[in-house]
PDB file of N, CA and C in Angstrom:
ATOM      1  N   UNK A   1     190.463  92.249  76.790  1.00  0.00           N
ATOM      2  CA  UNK A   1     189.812  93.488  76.440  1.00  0.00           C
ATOM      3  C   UNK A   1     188.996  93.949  77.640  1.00  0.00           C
ATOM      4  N   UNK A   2     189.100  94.874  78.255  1.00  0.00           N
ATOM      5  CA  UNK A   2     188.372  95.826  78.898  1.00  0.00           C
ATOM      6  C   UNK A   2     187.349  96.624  78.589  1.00  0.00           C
ATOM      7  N   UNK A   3     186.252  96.393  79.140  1.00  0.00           N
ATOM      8  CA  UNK A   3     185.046  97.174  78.108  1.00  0.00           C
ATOM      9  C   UNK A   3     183.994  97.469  79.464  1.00  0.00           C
ATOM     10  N   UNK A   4     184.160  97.937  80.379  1.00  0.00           N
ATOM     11  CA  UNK A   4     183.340  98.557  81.328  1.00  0.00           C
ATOM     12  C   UNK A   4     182.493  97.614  81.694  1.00  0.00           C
ATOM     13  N   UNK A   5     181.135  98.000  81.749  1.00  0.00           N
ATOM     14  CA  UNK A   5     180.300  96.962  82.595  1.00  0.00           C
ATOM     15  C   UNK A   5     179.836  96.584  81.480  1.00  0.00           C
ATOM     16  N   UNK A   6     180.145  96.054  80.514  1.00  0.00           N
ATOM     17  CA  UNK A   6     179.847  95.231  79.219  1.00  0.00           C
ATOM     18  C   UNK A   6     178.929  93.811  80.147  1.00  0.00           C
ATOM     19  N   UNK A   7     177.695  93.242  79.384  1.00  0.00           N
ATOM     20  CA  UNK A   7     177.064  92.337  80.012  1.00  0.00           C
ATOM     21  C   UNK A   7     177.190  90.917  78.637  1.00  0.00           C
ATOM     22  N   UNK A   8     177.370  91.028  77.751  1.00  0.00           N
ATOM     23  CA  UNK A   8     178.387  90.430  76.806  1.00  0.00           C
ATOM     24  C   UNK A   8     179.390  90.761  75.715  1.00  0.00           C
ATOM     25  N   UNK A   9     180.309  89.920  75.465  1.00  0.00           N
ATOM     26  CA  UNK A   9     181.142  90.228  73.966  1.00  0.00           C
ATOM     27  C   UNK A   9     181.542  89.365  73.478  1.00  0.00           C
ATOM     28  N   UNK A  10     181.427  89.298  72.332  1.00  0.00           N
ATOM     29  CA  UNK A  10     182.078  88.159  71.456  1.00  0.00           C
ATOM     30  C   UNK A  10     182.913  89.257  70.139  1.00  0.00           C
ATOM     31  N   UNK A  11     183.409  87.773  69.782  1.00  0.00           N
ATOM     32  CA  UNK A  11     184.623  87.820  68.612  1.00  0.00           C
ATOM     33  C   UNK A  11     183.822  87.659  67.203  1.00  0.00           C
ATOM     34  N   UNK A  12     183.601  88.967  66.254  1.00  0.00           N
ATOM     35  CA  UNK A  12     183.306  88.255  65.060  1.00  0.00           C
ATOM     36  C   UNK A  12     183.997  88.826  64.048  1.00  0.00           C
ATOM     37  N   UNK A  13     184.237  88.138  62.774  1.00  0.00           N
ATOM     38  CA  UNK A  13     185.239  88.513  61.775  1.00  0.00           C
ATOM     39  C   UNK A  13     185.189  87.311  60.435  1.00  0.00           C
ATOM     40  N   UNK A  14     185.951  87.223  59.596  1.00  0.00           N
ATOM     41  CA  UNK A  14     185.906  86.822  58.596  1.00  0.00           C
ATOM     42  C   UNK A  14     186.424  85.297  58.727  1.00  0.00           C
ATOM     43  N   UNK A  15     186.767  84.887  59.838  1.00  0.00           N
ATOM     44  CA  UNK A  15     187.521  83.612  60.322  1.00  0.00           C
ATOM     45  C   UNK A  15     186.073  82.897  60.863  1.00  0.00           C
ATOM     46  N   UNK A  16     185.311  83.900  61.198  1.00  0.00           N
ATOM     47  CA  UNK A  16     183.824  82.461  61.794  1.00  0.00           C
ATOM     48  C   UNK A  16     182.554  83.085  61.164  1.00  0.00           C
ATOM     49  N   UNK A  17     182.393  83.640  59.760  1.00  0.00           N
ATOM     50  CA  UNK A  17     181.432  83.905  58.992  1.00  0.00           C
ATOM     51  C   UNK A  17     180.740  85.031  59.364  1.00  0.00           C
ATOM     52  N   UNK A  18     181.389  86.005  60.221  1.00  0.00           N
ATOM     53  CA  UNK A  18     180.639  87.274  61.346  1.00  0.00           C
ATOM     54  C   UNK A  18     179.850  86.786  62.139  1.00  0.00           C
ATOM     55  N   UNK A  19     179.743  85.671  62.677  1.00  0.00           N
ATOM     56  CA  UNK A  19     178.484  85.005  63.656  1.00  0.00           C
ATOM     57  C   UNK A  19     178.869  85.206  65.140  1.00  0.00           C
ATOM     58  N   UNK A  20     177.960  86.169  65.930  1.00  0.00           N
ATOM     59  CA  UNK A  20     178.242  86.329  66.916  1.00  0.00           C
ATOM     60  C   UNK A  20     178.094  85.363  67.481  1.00  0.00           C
ATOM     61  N   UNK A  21     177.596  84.142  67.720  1.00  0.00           N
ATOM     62  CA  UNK A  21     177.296  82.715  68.210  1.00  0.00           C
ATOM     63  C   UNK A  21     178.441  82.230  68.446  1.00  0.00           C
ATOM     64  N   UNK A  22     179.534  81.850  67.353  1.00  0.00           N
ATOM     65  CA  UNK A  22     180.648  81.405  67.323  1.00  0.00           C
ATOM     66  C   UNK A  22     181.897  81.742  68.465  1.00  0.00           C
ATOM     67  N   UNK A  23     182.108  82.457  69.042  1.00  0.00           N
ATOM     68  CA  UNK A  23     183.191  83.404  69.981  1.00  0.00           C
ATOM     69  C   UNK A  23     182.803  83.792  70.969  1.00  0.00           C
ATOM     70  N   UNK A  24     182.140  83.583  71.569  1.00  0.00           N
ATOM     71  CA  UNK A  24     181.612  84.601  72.892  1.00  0.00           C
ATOM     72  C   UNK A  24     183.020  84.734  73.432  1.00  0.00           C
ATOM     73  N   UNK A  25     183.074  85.807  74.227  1.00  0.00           N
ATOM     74  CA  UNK A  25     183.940  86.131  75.363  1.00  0.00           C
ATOM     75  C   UNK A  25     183.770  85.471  76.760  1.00  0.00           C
ATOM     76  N   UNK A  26     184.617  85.055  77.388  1.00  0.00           N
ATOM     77  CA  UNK A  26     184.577  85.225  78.916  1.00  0.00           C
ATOM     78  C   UNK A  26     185.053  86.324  79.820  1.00  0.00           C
ATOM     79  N   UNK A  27     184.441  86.887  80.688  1.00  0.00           N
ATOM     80  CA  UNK A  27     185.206  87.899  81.642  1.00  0.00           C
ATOM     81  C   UNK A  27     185.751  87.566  82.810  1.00  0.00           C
ATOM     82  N   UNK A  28     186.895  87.060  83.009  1.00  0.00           N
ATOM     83  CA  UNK A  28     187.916  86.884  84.047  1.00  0.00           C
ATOM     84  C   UNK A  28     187.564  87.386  85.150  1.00  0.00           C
ATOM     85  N   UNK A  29     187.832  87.490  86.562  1.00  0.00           N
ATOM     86  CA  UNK A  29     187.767  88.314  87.952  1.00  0.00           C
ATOM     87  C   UNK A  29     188.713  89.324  87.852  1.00  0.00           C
ATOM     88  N   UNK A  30     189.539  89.760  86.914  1.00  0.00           N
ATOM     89  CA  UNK A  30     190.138  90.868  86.620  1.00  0.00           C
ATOM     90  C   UNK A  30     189.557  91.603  85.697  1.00  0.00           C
ATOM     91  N   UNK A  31     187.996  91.272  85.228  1.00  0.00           N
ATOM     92  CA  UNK A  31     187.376  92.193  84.493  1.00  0.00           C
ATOM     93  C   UNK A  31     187.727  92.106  82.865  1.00  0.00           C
ATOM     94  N   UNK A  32     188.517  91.538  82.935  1.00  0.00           N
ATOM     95  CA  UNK A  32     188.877  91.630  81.545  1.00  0.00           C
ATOM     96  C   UNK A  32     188.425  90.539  80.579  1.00  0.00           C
ATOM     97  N   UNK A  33     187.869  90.408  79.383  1.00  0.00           N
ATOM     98  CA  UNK A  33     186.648  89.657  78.264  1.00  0.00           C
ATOM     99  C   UNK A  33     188.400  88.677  77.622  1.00  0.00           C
ATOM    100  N   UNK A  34     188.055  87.558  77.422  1.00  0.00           N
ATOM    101  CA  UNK A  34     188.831  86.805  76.942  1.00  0.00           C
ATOM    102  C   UNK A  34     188.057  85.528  75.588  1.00  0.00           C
ATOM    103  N   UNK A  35     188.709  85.400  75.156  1.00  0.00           N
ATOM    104  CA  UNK A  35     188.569  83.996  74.266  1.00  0.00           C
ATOM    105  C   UNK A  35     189.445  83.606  73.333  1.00  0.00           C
ATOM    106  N   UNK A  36     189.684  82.213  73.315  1.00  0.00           N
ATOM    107  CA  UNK A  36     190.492  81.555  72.607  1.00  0.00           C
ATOM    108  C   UNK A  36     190.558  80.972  71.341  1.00  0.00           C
ATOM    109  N   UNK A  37     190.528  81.620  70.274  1.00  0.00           N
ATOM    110  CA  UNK A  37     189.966  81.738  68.721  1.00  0.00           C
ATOM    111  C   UNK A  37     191.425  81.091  67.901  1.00  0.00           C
ATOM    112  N   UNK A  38     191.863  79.503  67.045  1.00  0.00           N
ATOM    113  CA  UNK A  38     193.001  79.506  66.381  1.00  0.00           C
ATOM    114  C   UNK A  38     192.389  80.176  65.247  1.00  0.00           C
ATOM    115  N   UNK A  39     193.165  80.497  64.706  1.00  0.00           N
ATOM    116  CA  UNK A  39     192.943  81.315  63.693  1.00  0.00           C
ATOM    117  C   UNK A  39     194.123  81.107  62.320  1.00  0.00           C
ATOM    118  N   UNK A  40     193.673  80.787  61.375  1.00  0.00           N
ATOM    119  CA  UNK A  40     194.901  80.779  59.983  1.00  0.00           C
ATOM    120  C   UNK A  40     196.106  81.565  60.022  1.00  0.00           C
ATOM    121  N   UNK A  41     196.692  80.845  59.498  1.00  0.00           N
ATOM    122  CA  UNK A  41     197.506  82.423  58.805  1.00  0.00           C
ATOM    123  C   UNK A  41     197.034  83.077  57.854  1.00  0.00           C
ATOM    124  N   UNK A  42     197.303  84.421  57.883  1.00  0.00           N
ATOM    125  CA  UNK A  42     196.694  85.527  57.091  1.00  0.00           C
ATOM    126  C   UNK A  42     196.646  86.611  57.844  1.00  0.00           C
ATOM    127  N   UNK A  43     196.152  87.642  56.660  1.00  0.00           N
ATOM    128  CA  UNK A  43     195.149  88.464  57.037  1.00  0.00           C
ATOM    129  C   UNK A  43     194.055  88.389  57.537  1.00  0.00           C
ATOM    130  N   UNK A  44     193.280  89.483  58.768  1.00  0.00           N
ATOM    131  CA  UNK A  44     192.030  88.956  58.862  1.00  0.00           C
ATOM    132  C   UNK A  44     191.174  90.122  59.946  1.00  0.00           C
ATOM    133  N   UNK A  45     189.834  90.405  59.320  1.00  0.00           N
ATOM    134  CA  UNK A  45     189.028  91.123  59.196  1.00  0.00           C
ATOM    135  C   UNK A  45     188.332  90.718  60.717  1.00  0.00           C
ATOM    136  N   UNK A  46     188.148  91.904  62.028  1.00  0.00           N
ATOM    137  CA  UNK A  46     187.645  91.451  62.926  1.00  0.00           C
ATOM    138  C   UNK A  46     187.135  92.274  63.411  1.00  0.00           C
ATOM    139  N   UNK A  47     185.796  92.354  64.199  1.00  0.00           N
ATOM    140  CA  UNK A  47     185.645  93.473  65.294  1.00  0.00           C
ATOM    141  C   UNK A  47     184.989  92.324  66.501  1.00  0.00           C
ATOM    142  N   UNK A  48     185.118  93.680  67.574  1.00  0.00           N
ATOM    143  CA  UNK A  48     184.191  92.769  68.667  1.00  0.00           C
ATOM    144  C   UNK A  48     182.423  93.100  69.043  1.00  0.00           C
ATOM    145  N   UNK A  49     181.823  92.382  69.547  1.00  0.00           N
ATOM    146  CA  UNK A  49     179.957  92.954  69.739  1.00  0.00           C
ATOM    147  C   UNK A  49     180.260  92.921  71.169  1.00  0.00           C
ATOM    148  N   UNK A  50     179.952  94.020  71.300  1.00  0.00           N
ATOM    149  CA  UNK A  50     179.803  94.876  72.735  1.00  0.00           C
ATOM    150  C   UNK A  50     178.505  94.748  73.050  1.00  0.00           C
ATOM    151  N   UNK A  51     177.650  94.224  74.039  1.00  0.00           N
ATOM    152  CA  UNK A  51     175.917  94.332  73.947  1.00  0.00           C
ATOM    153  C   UNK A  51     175.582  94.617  72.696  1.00  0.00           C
ATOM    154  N   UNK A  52     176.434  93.563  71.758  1.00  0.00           N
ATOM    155  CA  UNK A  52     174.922  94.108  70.428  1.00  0.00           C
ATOM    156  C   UNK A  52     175.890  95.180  69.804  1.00  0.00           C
ATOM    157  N   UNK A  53     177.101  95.984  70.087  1.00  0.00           N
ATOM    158  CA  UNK A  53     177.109  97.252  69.507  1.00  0.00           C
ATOM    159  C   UNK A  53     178.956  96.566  68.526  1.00  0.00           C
ATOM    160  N   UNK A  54     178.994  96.990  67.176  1.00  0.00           N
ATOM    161  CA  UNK A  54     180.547  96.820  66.781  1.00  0.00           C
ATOM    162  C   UNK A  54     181.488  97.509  67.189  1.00  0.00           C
ATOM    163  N   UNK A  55     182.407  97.145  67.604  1.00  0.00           N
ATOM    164  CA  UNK A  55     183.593  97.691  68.449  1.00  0.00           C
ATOM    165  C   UNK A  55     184.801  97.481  67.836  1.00  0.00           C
ATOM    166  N   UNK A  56     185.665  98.208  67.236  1.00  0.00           N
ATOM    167  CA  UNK A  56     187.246  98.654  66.921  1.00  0.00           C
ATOM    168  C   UNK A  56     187.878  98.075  68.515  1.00  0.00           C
ATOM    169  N   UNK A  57     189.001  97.060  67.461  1.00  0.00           N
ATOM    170  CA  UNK A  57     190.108  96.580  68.476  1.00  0.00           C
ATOM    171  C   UNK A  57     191.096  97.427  68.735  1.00  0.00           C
ATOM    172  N   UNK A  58     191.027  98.401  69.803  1.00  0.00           N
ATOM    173  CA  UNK A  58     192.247  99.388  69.952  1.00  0.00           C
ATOM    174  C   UNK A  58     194.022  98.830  70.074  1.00  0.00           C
ATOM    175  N   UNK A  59     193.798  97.579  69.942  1.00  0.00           N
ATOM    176  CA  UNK A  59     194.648  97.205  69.714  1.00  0.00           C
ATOM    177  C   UNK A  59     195.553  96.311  68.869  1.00  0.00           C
ATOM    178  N   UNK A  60     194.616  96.431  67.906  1.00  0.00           N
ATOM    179  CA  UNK A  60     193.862  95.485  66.258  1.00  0.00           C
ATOM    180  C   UNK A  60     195.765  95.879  65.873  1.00  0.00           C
ATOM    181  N   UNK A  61     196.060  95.075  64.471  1.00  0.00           N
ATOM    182  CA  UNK A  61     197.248  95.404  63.383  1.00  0.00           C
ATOM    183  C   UNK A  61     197.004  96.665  62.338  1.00  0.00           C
ATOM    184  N   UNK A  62     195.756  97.163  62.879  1.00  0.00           N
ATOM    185  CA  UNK A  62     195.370  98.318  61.605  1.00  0.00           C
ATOM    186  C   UNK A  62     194.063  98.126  61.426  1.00  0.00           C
ATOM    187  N   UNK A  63     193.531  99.383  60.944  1.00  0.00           N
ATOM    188  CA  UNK A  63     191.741  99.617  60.533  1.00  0.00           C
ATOM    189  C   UNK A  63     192.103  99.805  59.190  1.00  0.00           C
ATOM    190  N   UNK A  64     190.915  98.354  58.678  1.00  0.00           N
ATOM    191  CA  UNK A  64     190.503  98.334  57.007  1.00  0.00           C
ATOM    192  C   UNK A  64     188.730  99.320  56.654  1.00  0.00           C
ATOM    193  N   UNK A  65     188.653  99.068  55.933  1.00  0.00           N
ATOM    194  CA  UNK A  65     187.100  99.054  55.017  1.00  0.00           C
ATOM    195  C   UNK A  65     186.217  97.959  54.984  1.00  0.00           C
ATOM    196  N   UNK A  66     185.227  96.843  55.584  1.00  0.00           N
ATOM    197  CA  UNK A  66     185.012  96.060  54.812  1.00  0.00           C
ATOM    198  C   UNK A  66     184.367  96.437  53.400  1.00  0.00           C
ATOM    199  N   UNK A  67     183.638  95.360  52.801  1.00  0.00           N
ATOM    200  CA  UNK A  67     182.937  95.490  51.505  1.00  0.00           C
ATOM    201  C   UNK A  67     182.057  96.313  51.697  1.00  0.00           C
ATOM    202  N   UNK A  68     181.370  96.627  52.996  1.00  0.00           N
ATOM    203  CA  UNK A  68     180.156  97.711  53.135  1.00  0.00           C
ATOM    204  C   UNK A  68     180.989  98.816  53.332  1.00  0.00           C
ATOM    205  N   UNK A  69     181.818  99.812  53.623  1.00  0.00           N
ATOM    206  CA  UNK A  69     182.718 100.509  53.522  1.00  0.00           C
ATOM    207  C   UNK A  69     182.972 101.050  55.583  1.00  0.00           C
ATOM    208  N   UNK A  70     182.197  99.766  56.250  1.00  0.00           N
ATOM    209  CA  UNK A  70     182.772 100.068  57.382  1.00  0.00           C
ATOM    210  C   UNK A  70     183.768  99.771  57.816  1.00  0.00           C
ATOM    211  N   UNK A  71     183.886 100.201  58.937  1.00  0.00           N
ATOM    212  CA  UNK A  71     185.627 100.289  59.702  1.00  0.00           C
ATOM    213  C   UNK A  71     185.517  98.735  60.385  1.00  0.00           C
ATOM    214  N   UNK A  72     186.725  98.292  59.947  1.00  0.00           N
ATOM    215  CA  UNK A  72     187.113  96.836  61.191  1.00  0.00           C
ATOM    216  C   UNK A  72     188.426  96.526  61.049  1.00  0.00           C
ATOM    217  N   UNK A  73     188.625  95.879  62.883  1.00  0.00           N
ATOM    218  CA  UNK A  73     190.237  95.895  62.502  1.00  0.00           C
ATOM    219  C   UNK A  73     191.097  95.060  61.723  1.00  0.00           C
ATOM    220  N   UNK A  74     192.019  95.392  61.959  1.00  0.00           N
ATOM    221  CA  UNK A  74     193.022  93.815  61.038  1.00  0.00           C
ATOM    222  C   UNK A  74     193.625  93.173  62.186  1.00  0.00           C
ATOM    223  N   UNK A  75     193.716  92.169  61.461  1.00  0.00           N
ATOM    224  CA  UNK A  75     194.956  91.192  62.285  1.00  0.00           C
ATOM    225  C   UNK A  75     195.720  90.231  61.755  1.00  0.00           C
ATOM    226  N   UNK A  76     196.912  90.306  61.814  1.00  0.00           N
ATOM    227  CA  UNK A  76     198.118  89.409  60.527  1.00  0.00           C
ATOM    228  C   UNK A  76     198.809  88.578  61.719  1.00  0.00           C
ATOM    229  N   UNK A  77     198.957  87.532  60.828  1.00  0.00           N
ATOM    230  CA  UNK A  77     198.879  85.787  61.822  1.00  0.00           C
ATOM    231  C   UNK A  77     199.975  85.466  61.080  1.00  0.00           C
ATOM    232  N   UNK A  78     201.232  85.087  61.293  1.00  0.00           N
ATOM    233  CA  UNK A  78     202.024  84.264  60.291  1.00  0.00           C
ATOM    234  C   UNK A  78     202.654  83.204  61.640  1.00  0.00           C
TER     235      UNK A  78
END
């Protein structure tokens, strides 16, 4: 993921309880935020924290609702 001069990001979603703690990102010398998350099969509810801010995966399986009726992406694992 590419996210400008982002100074952190992590992975949070329904696979690590939304805890930004759990996922941090690394940023490569090509700039680009990485991390290595196994993940179930399923469905599954994710966004990323941009400094603190929720971020849509532009490249997510689809945008749901969560239970609060915000936007986050999907992602289907089989």
């Amino acid at each position: 993921m590419y996210v400008g001069n982002a100074q952190s990001v992590s992975v949070i979603g329904d696979f690590n309880n939304w805890d930004p703690a759990v996922h941090p990102m690394t940023q490569g010398v090509d700039g680009a935020w990485r991390a290595h998350i196994p993940i179930a099969h399923g469905h599954h509810q994710y966004l990323f924290l941009v400094d603190g801010k929720p971020t849509l995966d532009p490249q997510s399986n689809g945008v749901a609702r969560n239970e609060r009726n915000e936007k986050v992406s999907l992602l289907a694992v089989s």
